[in-house]
C-alpha atoms as a PDB file:
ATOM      1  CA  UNK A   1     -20.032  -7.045   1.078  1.00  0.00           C
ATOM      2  CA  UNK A   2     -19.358  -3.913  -1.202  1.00  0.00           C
ATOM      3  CA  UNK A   3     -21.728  -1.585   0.501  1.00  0.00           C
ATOM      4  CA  UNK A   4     -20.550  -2.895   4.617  1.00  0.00           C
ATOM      5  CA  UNK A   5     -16.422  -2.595   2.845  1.00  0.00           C
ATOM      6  CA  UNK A   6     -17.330   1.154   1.396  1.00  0.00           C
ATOM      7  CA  UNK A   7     -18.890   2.440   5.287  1.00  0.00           C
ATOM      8  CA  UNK A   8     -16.049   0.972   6.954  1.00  0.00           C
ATOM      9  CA  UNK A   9     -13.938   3.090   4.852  1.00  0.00           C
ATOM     10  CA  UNK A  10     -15.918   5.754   5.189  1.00  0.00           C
ATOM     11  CA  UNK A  11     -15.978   5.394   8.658  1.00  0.00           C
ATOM     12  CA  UNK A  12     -12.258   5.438   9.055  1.00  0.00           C
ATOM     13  CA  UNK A  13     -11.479   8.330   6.517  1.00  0.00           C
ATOM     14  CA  UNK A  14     -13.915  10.589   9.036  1.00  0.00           C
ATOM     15  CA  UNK A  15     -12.020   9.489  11.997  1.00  0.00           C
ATOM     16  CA  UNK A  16      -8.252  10.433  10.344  1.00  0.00           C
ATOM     17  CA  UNK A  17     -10.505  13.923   8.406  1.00  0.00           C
ATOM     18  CA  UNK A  18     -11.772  14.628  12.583  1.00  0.00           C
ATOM     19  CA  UNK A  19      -8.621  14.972  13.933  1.00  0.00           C
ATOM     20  CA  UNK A  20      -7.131  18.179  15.120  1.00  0.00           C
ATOM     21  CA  UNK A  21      -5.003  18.328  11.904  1.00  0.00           C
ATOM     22  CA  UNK A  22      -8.153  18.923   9.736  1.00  0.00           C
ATOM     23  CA  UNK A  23     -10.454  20.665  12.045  1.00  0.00           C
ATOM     24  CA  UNK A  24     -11.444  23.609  10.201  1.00  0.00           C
ATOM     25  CA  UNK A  25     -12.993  26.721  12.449  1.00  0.00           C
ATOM     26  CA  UNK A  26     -16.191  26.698  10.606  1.00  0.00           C
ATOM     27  CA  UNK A  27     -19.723  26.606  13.072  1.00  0.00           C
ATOM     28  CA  UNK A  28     -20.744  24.633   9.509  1.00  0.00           C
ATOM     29  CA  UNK A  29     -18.279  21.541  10.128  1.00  0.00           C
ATOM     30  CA  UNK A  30     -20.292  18.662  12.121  1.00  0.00           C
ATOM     31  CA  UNK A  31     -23.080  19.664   9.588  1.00  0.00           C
ATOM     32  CA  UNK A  32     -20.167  19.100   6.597  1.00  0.00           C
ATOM     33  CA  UNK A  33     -19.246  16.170   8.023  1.00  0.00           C
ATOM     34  CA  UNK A  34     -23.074  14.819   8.123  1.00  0.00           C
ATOM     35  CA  UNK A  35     -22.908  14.913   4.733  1.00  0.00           C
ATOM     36  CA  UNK A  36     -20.189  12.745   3.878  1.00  0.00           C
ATOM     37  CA  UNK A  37     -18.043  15.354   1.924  1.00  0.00           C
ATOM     38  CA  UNK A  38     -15.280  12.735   1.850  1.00  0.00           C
ATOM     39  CA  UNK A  39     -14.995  13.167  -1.605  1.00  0.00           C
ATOM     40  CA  UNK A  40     -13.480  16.385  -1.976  1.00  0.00           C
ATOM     41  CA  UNK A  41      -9.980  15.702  -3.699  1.00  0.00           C
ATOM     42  CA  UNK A  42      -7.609  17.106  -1.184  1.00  0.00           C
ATOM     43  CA  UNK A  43      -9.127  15.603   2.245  1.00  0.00           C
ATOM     44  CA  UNK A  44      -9.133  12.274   0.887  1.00  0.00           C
ATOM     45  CA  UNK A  45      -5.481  12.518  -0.744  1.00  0.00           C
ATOM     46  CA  UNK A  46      -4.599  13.893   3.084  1.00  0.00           C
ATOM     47  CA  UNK A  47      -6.364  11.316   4.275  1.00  0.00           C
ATOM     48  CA  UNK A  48      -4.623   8.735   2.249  1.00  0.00           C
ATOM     49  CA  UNK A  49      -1.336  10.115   3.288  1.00  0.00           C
ATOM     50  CA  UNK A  50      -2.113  10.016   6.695  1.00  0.00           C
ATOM     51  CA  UNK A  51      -2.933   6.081   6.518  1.00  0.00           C
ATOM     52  CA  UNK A  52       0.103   5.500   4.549  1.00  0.00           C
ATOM     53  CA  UNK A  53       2.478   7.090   6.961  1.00  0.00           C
ATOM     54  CA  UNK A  54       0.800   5.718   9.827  1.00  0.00           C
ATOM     55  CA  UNK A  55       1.655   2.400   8.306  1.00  0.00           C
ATOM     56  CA  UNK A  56       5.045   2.390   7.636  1.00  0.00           C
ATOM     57  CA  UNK A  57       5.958   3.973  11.089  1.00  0.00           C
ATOM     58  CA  UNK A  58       3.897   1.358  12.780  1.00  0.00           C
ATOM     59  CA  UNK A  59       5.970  -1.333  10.657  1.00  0.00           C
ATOM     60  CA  UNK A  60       9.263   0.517  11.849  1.00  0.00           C
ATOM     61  CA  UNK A  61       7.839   1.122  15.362  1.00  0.00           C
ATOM     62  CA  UNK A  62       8.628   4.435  15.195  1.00  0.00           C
ATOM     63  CA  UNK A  63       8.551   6.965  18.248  1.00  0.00           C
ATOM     64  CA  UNK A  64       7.321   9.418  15.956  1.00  0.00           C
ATOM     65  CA  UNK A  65       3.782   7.512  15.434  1.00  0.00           C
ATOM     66  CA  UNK A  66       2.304  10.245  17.340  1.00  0.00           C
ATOM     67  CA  UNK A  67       3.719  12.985  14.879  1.00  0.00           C
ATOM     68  CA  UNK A  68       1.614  12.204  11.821  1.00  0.00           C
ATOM     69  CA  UNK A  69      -0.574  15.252  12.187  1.00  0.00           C
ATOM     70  CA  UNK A  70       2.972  17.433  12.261  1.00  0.00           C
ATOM     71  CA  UNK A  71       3.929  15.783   9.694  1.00  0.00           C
ATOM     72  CA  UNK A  72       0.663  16.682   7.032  1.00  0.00           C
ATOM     73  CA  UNK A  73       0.555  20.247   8.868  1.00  0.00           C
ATOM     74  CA  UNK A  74       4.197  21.334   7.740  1.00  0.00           C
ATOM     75  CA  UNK A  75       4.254  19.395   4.449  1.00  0.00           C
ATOM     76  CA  UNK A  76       1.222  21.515   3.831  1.00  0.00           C
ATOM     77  CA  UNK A  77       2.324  24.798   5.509  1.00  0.00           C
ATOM     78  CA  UNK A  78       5.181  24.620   3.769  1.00  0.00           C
ATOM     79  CA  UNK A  79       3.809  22.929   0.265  1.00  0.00           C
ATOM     80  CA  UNK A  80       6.277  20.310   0.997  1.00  0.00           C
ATOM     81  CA  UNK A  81       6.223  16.389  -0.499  1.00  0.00           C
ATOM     82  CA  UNK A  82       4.010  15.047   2.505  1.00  0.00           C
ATOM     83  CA  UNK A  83       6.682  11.994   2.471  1.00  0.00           C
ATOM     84  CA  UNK A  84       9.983  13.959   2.318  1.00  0.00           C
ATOM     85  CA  UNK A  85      10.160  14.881   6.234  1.00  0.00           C
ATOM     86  CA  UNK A  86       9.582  10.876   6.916  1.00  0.00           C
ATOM     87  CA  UNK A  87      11.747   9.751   4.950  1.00  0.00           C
ATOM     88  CA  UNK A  88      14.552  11.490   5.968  1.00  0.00           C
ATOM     89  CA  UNK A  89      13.977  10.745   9.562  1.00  0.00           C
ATOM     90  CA  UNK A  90      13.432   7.100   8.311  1.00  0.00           C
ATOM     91  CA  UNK A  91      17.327   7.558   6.720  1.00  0.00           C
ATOM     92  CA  UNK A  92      18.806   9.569   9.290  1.00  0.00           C
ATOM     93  CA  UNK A  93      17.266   8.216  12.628  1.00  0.00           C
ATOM     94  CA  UNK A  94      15.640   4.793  11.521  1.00  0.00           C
ATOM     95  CA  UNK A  95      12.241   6.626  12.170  1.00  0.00           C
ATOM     96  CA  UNK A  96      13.434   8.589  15.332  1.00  0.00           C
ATOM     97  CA  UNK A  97      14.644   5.341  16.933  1.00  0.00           C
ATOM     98  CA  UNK A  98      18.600   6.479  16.745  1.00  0.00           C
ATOM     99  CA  UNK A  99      18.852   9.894  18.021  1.00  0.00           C
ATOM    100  CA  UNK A 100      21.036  11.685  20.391  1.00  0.00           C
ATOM    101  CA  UNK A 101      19.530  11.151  23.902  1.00  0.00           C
ATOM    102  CA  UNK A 102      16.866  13.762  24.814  1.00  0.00           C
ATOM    103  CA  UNK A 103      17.518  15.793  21.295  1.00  0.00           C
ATOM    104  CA  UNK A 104      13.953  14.694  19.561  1.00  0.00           C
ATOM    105  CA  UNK A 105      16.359  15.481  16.528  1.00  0.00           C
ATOM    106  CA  UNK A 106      14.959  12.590  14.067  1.00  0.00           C
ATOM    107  CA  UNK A 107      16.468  14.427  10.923  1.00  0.00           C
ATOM    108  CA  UNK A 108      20.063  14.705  12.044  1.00  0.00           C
ATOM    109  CA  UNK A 109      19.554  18.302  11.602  1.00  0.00           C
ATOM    110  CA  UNK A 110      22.605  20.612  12.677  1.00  0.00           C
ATOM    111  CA  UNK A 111      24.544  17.637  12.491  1.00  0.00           C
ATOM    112  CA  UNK A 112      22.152  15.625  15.023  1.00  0.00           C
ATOM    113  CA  UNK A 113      23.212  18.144  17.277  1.00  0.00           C
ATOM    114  CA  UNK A 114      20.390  20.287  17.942  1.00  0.00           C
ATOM    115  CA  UNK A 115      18.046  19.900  20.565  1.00  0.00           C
ATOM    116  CA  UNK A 116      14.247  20.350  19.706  1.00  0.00           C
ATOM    117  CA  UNK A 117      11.574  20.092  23.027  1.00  0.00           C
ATOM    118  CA  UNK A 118       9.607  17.775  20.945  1.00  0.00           C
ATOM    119  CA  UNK A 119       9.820  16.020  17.611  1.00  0.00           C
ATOM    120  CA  UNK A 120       6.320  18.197  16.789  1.00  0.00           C
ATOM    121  CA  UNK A 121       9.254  20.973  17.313  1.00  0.00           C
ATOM    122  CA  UNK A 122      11.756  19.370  14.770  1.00  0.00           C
ATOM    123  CA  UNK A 123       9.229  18.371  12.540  1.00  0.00           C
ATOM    124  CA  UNK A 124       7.970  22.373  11.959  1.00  0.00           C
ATOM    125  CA  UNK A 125      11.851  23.513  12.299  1.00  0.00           C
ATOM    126  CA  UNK A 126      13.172  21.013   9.801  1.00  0.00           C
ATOM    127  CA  UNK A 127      10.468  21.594   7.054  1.00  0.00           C
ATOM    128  CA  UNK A 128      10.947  25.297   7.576  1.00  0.00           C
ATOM    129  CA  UNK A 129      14.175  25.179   6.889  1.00  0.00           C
ATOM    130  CA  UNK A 130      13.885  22.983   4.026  1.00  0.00           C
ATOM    131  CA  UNK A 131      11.348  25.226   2.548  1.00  0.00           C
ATOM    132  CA  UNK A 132      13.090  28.726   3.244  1.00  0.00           C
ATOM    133  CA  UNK A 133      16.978  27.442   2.882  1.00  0.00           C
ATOM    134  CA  UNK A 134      16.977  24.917   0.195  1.00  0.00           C
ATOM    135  CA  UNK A 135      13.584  25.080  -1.360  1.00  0.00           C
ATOM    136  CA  UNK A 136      13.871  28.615  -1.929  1.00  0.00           C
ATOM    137  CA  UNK A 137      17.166  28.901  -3.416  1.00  0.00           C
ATOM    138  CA  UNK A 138      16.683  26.429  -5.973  1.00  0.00           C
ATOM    139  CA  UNK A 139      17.027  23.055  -4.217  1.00  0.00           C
ATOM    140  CA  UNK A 140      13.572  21.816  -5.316  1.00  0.00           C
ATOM    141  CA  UNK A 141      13.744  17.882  -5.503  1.00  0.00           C
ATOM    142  CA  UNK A 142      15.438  15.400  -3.171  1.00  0.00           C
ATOM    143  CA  UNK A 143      18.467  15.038  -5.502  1.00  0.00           C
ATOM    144  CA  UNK A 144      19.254  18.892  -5.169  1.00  0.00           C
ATOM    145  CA  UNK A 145      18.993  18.835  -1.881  1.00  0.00           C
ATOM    146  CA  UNK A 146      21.256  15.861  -1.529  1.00  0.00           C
ATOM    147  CA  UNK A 147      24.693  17.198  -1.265  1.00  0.00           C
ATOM    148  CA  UNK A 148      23.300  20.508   0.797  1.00  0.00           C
ATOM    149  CA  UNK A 149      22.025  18.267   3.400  1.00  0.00           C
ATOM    150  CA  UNK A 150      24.099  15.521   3.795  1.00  0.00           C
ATOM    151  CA  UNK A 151      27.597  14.234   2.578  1.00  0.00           C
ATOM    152  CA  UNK A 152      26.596  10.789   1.335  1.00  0.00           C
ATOM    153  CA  UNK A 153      26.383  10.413  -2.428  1.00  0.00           C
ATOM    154  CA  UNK A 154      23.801   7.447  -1.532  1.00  0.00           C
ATOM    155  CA  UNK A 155      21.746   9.930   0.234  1.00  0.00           C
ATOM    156  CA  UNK A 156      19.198  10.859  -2.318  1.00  0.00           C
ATOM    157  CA  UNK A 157      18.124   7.347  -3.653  1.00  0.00           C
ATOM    158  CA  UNK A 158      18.533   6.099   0.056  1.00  0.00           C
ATOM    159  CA  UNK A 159      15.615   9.056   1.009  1.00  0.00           C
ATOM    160  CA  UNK A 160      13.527   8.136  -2.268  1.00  0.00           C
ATOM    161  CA  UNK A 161      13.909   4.553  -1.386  1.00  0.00           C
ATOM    162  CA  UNK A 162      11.684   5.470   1.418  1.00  0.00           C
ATOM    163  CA  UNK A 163       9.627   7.924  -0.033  1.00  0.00           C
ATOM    164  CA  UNK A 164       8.682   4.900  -2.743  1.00  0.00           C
ATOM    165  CA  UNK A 165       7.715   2.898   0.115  1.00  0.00           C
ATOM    166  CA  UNK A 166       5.035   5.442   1.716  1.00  0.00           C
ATOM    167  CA  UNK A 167       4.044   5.615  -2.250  1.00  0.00           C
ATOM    168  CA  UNK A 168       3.597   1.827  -2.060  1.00  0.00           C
ATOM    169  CA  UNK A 169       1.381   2.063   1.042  1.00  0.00           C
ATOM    170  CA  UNK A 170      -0.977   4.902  -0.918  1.00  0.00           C
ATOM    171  CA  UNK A 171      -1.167   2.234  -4.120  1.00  0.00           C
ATOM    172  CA  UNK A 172      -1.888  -0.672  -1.684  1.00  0.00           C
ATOM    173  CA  UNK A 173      -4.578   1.220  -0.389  1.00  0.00           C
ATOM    174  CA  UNK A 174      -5.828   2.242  -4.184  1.00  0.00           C
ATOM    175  CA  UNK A 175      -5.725  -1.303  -4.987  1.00  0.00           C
ATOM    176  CA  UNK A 176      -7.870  -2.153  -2.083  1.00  0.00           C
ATOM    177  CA  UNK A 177     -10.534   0.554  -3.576  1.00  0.00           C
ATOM    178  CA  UNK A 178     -10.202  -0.302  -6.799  1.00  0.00           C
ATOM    179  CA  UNK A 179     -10.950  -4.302  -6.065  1.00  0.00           C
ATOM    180  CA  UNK A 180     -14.026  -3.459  -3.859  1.00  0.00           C
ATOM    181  CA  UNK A 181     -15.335  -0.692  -6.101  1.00  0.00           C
ATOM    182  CA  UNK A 182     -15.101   2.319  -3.949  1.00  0.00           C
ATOM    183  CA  UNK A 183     -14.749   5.137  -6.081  1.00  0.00           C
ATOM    184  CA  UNK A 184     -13.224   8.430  -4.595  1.00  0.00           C
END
């Protein structure tokens, strides 16, 4: 039962590590991938993080489901918390379900009132600016960034609320591990 649990994980780590998000331009990487280097620390955190916000926009049937990659790309292009961009979306839009009609505006950046093409867009605009214009300058945890961003004393803990949750899907899944034995 432990050895068919640990391949099906396996299994679906390599299919979240294959997609474009983690395709690396190496002529080595099918070869890589042949031998299981799953373990390396950062792929499997990724990984991890990928499952766990796949989750919890599933549970909130979330329009932005199909964002995930975005998501990992700018929270690492920008050596953002992976679960910051999500959970202010999850705050400010209910998960990209409450947005101005046609704005793909998720964060209520510029007031709600900007208009990105596509919530990939607002995803890589939003965590730039985060990084360059708040990041930057000294506003370096959620509660700093608080009363830049929004206006709402209840903002912070309301965004760590759900950045606890996507933490809670990454322990569930650690749990899981940890009761079968699959060491990673």
């Amino acid at each position: 039962m432990k050895i068919l649990f640990k391949v099906f994980f396996l299994s679906i780590l390599l299919a979240f590590i294959t997609s474009p998000a983690y395709a690396q331009p190496e002529a080595d990487q099918s070869a890589r991938l042949l031998t299981l280097e799953v373990y390396d620390y950062t792929t499997v955190r990724m990984a991890k993080k990928k499952i766990a916000i796949n989750s919890l926009l599933k549970k909130y049937n979330s329009p932005l489901v199909s964002s995930i990659d975005s998501f990992l790309n700018t929270c690492t292009s920008y050596s953002l918390d992976c679960y910051l961009l999500p959970s202010i979306a999850g705050l400010e839009s209910s998960f990209g379900k409450h947005v101005l009609p046609g704005s793909n505006n998720p964060f209520g950046w510029g007031g709600g009132l900007i208009i990105f093409d596509s919530w990939d867009q607002a995803i890589a605009a939003v965590g730039k600016g985060l990084k360059y214009n708040y990041i930057d300058r000294g506003a370096n945890s959620v509660e700093k960034i608080a009363p830049i961003y929004a206006e709402s004393k209840t903002w912070a803990p309301r965004v760590r609320k759900f950045m606890d949750g996507f933490m809670e899907e990454e322990r569930k899944m650690d749990a899981i591990f940890t009761q079968n034995e699959v060491n990673l």
